[in-house]
C-alpha atoms as a PDB file:
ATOM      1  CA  UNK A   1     170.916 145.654  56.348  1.00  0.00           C
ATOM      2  CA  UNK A   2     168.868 145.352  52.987  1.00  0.00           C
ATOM      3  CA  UNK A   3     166.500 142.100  52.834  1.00  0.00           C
ATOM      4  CA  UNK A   4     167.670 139.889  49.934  1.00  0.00           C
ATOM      5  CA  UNK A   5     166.266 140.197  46.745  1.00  0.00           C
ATOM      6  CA  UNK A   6     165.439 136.108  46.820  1.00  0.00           C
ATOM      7  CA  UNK A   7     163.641 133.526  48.552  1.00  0.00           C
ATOM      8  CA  UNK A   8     165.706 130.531  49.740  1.00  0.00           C
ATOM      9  CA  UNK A   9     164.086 127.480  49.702  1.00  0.00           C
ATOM     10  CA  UNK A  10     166.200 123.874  50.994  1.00  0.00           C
ATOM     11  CA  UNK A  11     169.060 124.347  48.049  1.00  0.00           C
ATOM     12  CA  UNK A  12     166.679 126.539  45.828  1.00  0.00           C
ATOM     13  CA  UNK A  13     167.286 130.356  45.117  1.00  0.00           C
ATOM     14  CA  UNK A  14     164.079 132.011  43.730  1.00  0.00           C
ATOM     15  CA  UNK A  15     163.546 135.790  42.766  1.00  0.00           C
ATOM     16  CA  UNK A  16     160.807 137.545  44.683  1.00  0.00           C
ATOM     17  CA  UNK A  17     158.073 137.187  42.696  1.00  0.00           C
ATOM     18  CA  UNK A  18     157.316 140.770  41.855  1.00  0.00           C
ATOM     19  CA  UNK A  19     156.590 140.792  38.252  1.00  0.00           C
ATOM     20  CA  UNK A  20     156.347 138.505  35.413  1.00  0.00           C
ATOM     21  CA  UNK A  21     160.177 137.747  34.426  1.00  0.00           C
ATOM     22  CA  UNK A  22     160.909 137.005  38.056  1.00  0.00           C
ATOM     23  CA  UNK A  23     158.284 134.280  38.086  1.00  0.00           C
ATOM     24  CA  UNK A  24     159.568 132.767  34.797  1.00  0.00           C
ATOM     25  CA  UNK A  25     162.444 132.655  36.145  1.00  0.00           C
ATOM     26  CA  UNK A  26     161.393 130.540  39.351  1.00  0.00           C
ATOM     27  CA  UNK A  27     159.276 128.401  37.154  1.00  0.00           C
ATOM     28  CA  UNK A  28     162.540 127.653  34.712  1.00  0.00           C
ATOM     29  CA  UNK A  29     164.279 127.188  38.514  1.00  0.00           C
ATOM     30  CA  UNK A  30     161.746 125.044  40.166  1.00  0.00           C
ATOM     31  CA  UNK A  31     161.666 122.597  37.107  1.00  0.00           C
ATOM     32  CA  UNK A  32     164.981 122.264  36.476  1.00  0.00           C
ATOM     33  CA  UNK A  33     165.371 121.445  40.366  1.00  0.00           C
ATOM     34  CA  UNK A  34     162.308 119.334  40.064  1.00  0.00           C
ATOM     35  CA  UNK A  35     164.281 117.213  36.987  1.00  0.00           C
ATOM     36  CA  UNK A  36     167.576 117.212  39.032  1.00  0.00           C
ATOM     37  CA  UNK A  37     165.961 115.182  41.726  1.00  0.00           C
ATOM     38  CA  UNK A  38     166.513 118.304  44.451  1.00  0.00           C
ATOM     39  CA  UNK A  39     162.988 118.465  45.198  1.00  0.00           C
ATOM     40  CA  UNK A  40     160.235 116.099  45.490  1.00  0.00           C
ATOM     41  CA  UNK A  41     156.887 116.375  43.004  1.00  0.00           C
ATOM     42  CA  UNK A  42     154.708 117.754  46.247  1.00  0.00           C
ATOM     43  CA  UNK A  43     156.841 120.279  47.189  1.00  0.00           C
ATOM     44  CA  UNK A  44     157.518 121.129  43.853  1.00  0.00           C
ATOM     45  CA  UNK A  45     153.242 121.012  42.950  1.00  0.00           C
ATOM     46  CA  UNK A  46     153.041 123.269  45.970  1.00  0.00           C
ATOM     47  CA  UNK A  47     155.873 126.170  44.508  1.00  0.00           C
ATOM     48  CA  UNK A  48     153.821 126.081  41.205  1.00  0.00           C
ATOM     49  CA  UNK A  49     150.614 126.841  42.720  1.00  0.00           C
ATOM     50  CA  UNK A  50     152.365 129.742  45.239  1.00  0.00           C
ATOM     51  CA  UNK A  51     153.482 130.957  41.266  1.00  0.00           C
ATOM     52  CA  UNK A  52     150.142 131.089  40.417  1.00  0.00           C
ATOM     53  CA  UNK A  53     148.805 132.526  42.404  1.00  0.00           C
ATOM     54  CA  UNK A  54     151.312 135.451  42.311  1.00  0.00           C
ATOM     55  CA  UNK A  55     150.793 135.358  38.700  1.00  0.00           C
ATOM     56  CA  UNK A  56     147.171 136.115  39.403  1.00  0.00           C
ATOM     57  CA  UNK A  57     147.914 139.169  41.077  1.00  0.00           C
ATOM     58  CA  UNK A  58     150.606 140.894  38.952  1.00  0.00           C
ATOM     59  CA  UNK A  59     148.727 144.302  37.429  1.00  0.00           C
ATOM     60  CA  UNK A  60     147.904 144.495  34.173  1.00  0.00           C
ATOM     61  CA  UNK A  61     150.112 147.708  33.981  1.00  0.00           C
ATOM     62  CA  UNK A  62     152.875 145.750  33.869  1.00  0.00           C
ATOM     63  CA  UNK A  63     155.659 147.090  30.910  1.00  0.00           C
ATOM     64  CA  UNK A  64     155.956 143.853  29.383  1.00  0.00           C
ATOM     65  CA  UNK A  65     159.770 143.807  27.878  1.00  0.00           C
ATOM     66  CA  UNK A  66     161.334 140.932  26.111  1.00  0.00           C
ATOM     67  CA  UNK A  67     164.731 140.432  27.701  1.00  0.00           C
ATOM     68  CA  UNK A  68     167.051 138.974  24.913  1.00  0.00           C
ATOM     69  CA  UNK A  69     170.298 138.346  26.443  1.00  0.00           C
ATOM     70  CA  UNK A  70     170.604 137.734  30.550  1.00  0.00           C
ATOM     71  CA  UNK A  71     174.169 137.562  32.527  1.00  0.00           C
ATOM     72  CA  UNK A  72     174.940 135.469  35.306  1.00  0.00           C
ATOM     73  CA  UNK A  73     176.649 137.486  38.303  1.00  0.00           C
ATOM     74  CA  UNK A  74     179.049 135.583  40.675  1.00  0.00           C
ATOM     75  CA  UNK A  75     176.644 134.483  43.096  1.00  0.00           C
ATOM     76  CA  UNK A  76     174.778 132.717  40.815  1.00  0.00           C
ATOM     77  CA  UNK A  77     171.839 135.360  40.405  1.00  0.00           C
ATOM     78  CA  UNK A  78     170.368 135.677  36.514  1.00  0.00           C
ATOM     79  CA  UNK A  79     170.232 139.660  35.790  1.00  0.00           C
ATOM     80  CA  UNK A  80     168.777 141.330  32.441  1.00  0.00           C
ATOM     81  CA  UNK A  81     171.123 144.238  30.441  1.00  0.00           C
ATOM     82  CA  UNK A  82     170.990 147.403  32.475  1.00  0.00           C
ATOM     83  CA  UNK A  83     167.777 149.604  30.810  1.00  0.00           C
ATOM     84  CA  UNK A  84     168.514 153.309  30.045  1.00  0.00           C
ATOM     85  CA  UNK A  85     166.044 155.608  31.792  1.00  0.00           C
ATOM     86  CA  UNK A  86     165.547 159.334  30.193  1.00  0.00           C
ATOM     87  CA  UNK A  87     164.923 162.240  32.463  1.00  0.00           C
ATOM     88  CA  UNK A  88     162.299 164.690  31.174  1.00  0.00           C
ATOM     89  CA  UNK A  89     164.014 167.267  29.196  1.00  0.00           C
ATOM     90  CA  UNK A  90     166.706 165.098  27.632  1.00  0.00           C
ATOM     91  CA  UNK A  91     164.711 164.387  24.755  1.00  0.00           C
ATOM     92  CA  UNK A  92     166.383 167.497  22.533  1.00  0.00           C
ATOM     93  CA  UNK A  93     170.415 166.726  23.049  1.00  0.00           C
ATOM     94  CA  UNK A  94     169.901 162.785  22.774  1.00  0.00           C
ATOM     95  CA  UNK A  95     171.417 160.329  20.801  1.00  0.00           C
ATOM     96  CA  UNK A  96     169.328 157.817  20.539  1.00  0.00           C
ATOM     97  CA  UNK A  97     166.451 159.606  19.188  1.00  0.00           C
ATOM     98  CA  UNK A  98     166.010 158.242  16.124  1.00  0.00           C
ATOM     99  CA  UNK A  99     165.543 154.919  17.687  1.00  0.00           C
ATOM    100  CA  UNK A 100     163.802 155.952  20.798  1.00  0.00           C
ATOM    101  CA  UNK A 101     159.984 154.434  21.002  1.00  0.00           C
ATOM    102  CA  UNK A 102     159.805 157.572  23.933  1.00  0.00           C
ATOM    103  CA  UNK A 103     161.476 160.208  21.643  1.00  0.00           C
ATOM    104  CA  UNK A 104     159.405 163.880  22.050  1.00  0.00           C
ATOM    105  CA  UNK A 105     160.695 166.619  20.268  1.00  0.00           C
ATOM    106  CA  UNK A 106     158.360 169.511  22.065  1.00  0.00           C
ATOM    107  CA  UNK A 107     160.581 168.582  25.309  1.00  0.00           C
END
């Protein structure tokens, strides 16, 4: 069976912190649960620092995209647009290729 792709905490559901977006997202979680009264200003001090650190070590290689729109799916988990990923090759019969930031016409 597949680990989950969140950390439970009490009533809380956080992404794994992985990247930068998923620890926006538990910051925008952990306040709003914070300002909801369903956790208490230590345990709440002590998620913020556990961010920051993981902040600290996200590489510097990261992609950094701007997710404009987000959907929510029936569990209650927050999930960008699906991102189209080119193979090698597919440059020449694509249609987005006047638009493409990636676009190569030697492939």
């Amino acid at each position: 069976m597949a680990s989950p792709n969140y950390i439970k905490f009490d009533d809380l559901k956080l992404p794994l912190l992985e990247d930068s977006a998923s620890i926006q997202v538990a910051i925008s979680k952990i306040t709003s649960a914070f300002l909801s009264s369903r956790i208490d200003a230590r345990h709440t001090g002590l998620l913020l620092y556990a961010l920051q650190i993981a902040s600290q070590h996200i590489t510097s290689l990261e992609d950094p995209e701007i997710v404009h729109s987000m959907t929510v799916t029936d569990e209650g988990d927050e999930m960008a647009p699906e991102k189209e990923v080119c193979e090698p090759g597919d440059c020449a019969g694509c249609n987005r290729k006047d638009s493409c930031e990636d676009y190569d016409p030697e492939e």
